[in-house]
N, C-alpha and C. Protein backbone atom coordinates (compact mmCIF):
# COMPACT_ATOMS: atom_id res chain seq x y z
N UNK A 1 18.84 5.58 -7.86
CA UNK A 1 19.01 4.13 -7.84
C UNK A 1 17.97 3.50 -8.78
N UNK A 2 18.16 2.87 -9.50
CA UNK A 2 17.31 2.24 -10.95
C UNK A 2 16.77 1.17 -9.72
N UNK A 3 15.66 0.52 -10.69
CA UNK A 3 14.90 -0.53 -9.79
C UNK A 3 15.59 -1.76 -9.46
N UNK A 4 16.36 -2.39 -10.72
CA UNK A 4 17.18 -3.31 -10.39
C UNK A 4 18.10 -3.15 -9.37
N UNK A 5 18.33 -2.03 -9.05
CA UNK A 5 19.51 -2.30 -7.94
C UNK A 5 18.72 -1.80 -6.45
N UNK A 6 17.74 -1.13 -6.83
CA UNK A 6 16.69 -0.96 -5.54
C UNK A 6 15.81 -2.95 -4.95
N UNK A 7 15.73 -3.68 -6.04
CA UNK A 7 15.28 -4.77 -5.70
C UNK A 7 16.61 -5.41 -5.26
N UNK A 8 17.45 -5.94 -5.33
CA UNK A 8 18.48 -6.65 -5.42
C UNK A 8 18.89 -5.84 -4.07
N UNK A 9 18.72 -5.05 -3.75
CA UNK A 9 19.50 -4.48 -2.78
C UNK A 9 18.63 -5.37 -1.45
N UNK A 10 17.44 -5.16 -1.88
CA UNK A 10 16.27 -5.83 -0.43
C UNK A 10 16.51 -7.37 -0.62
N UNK A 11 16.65 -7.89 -2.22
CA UNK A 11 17.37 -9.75 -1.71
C UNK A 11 18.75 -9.56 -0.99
N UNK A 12 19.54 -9.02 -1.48
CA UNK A 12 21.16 -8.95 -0.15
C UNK A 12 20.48 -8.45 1.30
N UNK A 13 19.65 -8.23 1.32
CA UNK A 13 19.29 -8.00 3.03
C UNK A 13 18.62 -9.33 3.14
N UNK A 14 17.78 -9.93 2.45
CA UNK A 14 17.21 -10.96 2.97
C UNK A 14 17.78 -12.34 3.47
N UNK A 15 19.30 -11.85 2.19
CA UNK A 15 20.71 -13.28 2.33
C UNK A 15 20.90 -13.05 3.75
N UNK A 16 20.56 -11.94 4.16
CA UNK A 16 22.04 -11.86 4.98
C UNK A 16 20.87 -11.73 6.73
N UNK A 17 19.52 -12.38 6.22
CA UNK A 17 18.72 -12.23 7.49
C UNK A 17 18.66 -13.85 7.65
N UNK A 18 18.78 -14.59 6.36
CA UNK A 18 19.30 -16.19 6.13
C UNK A 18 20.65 -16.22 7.11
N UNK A 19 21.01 -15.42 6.80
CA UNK A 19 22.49 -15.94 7.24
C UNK A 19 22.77 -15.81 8.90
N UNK A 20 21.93 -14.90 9.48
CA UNK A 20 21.79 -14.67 10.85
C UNK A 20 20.91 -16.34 11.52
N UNK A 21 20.39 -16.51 10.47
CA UNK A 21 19.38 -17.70 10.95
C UNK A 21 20.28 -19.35 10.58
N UNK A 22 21.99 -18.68 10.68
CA UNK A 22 22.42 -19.99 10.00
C UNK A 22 22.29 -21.04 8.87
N UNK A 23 21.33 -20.03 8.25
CA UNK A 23 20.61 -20.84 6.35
C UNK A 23 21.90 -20.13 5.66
N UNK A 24 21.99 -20.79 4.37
CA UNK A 24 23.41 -20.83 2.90
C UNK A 24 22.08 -18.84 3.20
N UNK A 25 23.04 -17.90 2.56
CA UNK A 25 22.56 -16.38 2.08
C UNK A 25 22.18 -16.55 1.26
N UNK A 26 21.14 -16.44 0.76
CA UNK A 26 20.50 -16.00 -0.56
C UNK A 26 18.85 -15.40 -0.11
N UNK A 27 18.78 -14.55 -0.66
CA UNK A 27 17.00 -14.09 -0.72
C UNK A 27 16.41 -13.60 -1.97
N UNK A 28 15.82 -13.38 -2.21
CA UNK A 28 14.82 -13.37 -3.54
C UNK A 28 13.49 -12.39 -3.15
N UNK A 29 13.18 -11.66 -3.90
CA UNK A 29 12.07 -10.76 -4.05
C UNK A 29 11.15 -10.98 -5.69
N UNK A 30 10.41 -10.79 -5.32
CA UNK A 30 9.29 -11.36 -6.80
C UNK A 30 8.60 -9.51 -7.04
N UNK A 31 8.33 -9.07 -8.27
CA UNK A 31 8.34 -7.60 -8.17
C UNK A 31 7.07 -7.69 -9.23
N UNK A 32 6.05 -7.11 -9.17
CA UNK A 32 5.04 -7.12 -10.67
C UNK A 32 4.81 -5.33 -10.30
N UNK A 33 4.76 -4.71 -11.54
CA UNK A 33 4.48 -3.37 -11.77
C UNK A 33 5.52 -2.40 -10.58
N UNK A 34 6.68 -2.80 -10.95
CA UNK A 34 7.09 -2.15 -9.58
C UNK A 34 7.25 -2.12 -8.17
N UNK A 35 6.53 -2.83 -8.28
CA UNK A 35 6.00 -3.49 -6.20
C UNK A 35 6.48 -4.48 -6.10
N UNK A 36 7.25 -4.48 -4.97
CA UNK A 36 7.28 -6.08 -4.34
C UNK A 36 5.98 -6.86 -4.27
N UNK A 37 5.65 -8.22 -4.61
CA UNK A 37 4.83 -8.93 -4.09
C UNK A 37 4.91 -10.02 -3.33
N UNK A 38 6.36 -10.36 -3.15
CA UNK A 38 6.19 -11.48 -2.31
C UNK A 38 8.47 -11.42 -2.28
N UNK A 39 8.73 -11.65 -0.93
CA UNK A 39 9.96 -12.07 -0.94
C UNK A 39 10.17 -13.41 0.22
N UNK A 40 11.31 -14.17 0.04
CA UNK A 40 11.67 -14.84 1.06
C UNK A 40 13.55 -14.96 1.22
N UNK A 41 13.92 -15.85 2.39
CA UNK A 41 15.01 -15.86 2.22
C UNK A 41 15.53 -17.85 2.35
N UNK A 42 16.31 -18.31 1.86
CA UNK A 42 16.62 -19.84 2.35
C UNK A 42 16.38 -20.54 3.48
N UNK A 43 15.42 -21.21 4.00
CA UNK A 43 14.39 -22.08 5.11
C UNK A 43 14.76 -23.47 5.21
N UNK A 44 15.75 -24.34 4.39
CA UNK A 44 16.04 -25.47 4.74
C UNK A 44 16.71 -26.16 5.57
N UNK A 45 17.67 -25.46 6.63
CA UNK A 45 18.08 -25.80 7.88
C UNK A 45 16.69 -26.00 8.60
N UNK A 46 15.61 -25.02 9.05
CA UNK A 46 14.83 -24.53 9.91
C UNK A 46 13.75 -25.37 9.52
N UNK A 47 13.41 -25.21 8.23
CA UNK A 47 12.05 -26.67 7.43
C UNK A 47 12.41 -27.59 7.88
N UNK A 48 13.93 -28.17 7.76
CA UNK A 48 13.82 -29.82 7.22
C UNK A 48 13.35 -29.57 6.04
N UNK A 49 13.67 -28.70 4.66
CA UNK A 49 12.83 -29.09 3.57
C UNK A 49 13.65 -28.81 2.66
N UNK A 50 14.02 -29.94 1.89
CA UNK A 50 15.43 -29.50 0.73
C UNK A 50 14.71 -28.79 -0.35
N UNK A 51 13.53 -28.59 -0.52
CA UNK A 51 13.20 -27.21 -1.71
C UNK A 51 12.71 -26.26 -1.06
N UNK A 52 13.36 -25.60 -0.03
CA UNK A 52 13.28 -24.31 -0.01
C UNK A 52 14.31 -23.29 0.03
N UNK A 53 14.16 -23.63 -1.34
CA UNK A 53 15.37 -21.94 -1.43
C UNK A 53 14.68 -20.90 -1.39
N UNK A 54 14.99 -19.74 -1.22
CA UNK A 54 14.54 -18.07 -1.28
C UNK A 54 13.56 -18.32 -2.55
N UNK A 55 14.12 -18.24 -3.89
CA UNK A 55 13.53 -18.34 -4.98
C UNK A 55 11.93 -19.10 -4.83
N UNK A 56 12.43 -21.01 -4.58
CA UNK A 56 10.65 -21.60 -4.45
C UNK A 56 9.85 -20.91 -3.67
N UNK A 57 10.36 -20.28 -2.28
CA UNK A 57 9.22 -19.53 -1.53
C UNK A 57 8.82 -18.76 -1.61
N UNK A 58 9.50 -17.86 -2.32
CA UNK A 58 9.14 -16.50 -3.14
C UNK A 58 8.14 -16.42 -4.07
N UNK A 59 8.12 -17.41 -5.08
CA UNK A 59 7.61 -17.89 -5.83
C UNK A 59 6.42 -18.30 -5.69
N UNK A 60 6.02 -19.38 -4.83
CA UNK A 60 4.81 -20.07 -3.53
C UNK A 60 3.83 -18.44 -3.19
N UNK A 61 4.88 -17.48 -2.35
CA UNK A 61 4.23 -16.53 -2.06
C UNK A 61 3.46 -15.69 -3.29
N UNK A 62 4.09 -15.27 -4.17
CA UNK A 62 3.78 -14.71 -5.05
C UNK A 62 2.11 -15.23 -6.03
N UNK A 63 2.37 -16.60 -6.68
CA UNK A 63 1.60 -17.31 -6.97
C UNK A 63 0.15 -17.43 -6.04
N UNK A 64 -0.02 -17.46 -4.76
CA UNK A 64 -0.92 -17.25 -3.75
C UNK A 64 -1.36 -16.16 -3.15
N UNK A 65 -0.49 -14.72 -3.53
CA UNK A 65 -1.13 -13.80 -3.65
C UNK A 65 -1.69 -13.28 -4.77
N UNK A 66 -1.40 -13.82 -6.30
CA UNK A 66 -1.90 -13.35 -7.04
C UNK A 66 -2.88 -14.68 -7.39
N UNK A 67 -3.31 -15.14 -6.81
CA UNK A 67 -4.37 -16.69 -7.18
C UNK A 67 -3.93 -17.41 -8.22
N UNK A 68 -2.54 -17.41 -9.05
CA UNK A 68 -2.77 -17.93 -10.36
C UNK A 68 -1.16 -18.68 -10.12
N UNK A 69 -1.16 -19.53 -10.67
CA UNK A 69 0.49 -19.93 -11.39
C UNK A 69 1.54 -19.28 -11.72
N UNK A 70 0.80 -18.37 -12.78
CA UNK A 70 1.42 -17.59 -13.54
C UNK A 70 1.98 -16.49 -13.07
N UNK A 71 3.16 -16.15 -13.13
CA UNK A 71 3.69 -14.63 -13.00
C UNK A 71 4.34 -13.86 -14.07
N UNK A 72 3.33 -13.85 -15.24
CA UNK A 72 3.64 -13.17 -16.49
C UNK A 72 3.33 -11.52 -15.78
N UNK A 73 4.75 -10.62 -16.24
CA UNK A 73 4.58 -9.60 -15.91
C UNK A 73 5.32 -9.43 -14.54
N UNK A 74 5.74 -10.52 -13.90
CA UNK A 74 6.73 -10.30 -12.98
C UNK A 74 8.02 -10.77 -13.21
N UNK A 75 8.86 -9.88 -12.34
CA UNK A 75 10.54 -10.18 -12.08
C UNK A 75 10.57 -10.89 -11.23
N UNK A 76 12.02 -11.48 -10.92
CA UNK A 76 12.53 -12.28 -9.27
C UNK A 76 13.73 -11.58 -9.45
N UNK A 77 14.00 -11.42 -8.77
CA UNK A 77 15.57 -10.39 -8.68
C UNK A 77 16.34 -11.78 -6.73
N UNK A 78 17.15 -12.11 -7.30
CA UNK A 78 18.23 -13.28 -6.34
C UNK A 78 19.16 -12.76 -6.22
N UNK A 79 19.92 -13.13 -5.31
CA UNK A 79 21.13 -12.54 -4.47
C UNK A 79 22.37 -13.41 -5.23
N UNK A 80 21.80 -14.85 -5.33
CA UNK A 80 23.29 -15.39 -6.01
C UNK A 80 22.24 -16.52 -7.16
N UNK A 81 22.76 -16.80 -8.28
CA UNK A 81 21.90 -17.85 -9.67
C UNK A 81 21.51 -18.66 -9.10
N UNK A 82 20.32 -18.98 -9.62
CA UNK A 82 19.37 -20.01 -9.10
C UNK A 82 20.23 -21.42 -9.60
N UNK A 83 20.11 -22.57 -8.87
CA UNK A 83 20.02 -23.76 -9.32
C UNK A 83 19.51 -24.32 -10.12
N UNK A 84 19.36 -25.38 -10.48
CA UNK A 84 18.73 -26.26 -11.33
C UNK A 84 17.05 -26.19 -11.04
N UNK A 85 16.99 -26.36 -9.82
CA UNK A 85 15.64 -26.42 -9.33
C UNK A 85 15.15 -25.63 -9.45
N UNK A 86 15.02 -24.10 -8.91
CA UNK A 86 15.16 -23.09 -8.93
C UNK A 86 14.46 -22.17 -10.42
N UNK A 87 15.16 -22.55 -10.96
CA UNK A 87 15.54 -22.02 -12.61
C UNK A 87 14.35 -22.93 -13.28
N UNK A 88 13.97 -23.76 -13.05
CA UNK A 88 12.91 -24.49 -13.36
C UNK A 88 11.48 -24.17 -12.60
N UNK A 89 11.47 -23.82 -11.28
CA UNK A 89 10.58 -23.09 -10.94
C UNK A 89 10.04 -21.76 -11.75
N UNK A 90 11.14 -20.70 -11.95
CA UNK A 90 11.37 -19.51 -12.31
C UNK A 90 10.38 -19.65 -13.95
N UNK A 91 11.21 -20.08 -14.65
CA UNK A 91 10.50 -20.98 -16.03
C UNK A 91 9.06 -21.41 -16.07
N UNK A 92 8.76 -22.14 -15.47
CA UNK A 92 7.10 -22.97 -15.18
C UNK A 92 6.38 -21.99 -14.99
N UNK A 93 6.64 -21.30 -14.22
CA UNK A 93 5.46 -19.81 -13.63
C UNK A 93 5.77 -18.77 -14.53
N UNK A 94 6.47 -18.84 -15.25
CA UNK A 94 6.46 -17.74 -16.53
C UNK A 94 7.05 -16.02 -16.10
N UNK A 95 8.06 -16.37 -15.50
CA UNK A 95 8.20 -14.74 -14.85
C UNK A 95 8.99 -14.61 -15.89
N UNK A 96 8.76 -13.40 -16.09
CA UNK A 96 9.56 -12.45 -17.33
C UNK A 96 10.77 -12.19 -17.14
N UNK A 97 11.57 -11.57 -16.14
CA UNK A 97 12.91 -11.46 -16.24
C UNK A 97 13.62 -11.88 -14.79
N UNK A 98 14.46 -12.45 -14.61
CA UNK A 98 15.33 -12.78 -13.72
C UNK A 98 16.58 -12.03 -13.59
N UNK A 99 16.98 -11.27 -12.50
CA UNK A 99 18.11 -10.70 -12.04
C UNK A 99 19.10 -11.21 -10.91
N UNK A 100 19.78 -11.49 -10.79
CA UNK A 100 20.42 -12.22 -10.12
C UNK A 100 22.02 -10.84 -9.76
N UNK A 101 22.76 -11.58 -8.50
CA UNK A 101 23.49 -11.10 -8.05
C UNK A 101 24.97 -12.15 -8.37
N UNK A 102 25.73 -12.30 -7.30
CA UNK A 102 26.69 -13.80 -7.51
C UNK A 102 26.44 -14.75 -8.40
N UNK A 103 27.65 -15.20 -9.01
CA UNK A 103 27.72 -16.36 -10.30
C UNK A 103 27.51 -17.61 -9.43
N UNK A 104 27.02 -18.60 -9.85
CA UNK A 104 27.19 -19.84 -8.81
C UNK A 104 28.38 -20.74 -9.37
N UNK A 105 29.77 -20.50 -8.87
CA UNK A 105 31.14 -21.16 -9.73
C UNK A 105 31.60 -22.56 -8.82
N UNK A 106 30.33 -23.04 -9.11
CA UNK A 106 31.20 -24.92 -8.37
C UNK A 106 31.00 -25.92 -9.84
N UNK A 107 30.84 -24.99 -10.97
CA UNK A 107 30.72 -25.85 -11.94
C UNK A 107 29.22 -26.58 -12.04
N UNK A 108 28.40 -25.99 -11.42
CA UNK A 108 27.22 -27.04 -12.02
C UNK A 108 26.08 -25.79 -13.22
N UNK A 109 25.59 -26.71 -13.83
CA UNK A 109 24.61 -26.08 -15.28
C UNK A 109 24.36 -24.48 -14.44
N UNK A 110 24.62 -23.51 -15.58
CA UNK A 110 24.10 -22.13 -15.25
C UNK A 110 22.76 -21.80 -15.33
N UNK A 111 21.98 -20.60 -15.13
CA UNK A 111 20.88 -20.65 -15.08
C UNK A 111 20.54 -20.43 -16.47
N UNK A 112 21.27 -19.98 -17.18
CA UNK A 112 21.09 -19.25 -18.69
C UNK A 112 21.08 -20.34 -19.95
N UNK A 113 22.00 -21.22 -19.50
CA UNK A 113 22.22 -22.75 -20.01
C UNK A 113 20.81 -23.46 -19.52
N UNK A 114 20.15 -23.69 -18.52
CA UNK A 114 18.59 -23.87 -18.40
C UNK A 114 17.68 -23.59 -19.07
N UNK A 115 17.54 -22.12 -19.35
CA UNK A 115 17.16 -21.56 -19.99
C UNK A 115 17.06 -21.41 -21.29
N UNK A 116 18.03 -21.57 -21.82
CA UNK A 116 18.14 -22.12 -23.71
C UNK A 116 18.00 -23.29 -23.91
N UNK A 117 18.19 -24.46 -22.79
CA UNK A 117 17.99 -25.75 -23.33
C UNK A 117 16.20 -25.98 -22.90
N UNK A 118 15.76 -25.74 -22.66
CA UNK A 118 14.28 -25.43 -21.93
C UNK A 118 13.23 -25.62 -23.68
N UNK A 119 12.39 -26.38 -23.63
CA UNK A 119 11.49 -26.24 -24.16
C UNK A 119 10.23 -25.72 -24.17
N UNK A 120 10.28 -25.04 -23.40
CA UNK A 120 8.98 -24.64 -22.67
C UNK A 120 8.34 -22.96 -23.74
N UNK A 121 7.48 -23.22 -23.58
CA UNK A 121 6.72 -21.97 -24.53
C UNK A 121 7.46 -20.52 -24.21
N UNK A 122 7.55 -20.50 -22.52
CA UNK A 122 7.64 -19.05 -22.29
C UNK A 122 9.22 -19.30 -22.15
N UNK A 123 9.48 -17.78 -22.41
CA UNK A 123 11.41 -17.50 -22.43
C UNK A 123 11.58 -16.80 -21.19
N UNK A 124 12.22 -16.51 -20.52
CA UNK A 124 12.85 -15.89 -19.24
C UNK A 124 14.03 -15.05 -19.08
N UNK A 125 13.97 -13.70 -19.77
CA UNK A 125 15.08 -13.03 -19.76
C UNK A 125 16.21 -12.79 -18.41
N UNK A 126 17.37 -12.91 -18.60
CA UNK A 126 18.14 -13.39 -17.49
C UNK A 126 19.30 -12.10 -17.44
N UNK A 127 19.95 -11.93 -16.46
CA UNK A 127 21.08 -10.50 -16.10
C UNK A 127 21.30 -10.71 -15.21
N UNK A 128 22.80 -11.01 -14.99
CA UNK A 128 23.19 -11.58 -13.82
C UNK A 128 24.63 -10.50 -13.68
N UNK A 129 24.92 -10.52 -12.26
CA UNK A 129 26.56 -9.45 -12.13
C UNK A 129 25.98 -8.41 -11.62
N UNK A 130 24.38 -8.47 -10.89
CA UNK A 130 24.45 -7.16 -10.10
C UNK A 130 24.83 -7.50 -8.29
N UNK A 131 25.65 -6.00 -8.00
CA UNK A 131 26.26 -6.23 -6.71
C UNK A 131 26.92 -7.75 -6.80
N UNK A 132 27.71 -8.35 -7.78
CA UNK A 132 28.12 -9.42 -7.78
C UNK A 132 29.20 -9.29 -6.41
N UNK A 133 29.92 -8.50 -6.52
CA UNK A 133 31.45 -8.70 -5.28
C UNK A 133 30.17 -8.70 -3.85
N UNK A 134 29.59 -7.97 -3.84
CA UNK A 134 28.69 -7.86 -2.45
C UNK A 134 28.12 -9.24 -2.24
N UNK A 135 27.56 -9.94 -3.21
CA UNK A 135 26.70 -11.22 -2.85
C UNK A 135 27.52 -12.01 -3.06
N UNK A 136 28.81 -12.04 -4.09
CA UNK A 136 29.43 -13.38 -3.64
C UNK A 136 30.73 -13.13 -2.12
N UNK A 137 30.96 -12.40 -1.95
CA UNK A 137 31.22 -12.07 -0.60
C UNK A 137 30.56 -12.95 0.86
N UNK A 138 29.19 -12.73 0.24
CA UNK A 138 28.37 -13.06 1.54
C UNK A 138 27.95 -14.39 1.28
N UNK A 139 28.11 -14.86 0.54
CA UNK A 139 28.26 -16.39 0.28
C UNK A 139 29.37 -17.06 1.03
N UNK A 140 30.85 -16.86 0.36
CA UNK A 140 31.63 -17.04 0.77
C UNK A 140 32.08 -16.97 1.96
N UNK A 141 31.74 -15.96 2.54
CA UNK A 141 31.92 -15.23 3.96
C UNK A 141 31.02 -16.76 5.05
N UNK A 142 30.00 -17.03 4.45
CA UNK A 142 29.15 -17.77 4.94
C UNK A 142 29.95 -19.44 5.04
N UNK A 143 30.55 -19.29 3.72
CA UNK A 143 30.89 -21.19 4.10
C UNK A 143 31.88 -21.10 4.40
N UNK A 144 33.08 -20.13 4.94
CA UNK A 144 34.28 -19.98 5.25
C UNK A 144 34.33 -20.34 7.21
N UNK A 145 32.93 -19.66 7.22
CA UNK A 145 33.35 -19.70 8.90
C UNK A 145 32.67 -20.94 9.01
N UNK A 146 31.77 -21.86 8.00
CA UNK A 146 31.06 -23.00 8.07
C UNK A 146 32.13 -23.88 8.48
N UNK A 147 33.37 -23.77 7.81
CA UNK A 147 34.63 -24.57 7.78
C UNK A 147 35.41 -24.91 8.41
């Protein structure tokens, strides 16, 4: 199992520990040299806090274990594309590559489209379509019985 699909495999567990907790599935793992350093899963039912997706808290964690802003030299590997918000977090803290699982198809800006329109110094390599049928499954699966 390559690392990308060894990380991505532990965000689809984290969607789906969201999803036991009645939060949208998605989880996120932050990875530097191989290691996890920090994961979370979606907290805004349970916060009251409309920025917490998997990604910002992941992110929060990460940044505070390594004392700095910056996560040059780290991945985030997501269960389904970050948002707007999200993708702008990802960007600011400088993480090197983003992996993602599920497309986000309600029509709003992609993460990759963020990403090229972005002025920002640092670039953010992006790969999205892993375990895609598995994570958009569990998305879906999620707002179907919401319904």
């Amino acid at each position: 199992m390559s690392y990308e699909e060894k990380f991505m495999k532990k965000a689809i567990g984290l969607a789906l520990k969201a999803e036991l907790k009645d939060e949208v599935p998605v989880g996120a793992v932050v990875v530097k040299e191989g290691k996890i350093i920090s994961s979370a899963f979606n907290k805004r039912e349970c916060s009251h806090d409309a920025t917490a997706h998997a990604e910002i808290l992941a992110i929060q964690k990460a940044c505070k274990k390594l004392n700095d802003f910056r996560l040059v030299g780290c991945d985030i590997y997501v269960s389904l594309e970050p948002c707007v918000m999200c993708m702008g977090a990802i960007l600011n803290s400088r993480i090197d590559n983003l992996y993602f699982g599920a497309y986000i198809k309600n029509g709003s800006i992609s993460a990759s489209e963020i990403a090229e329109k972005s002025n920002l110094n640092h670039k953010t390599n992006i790969a999205g379509g892993f375990f895609e049928e598995e994570c958009s499954k569990i998305v879906s699966e999620y707002f179907k019985n919401k319904r």
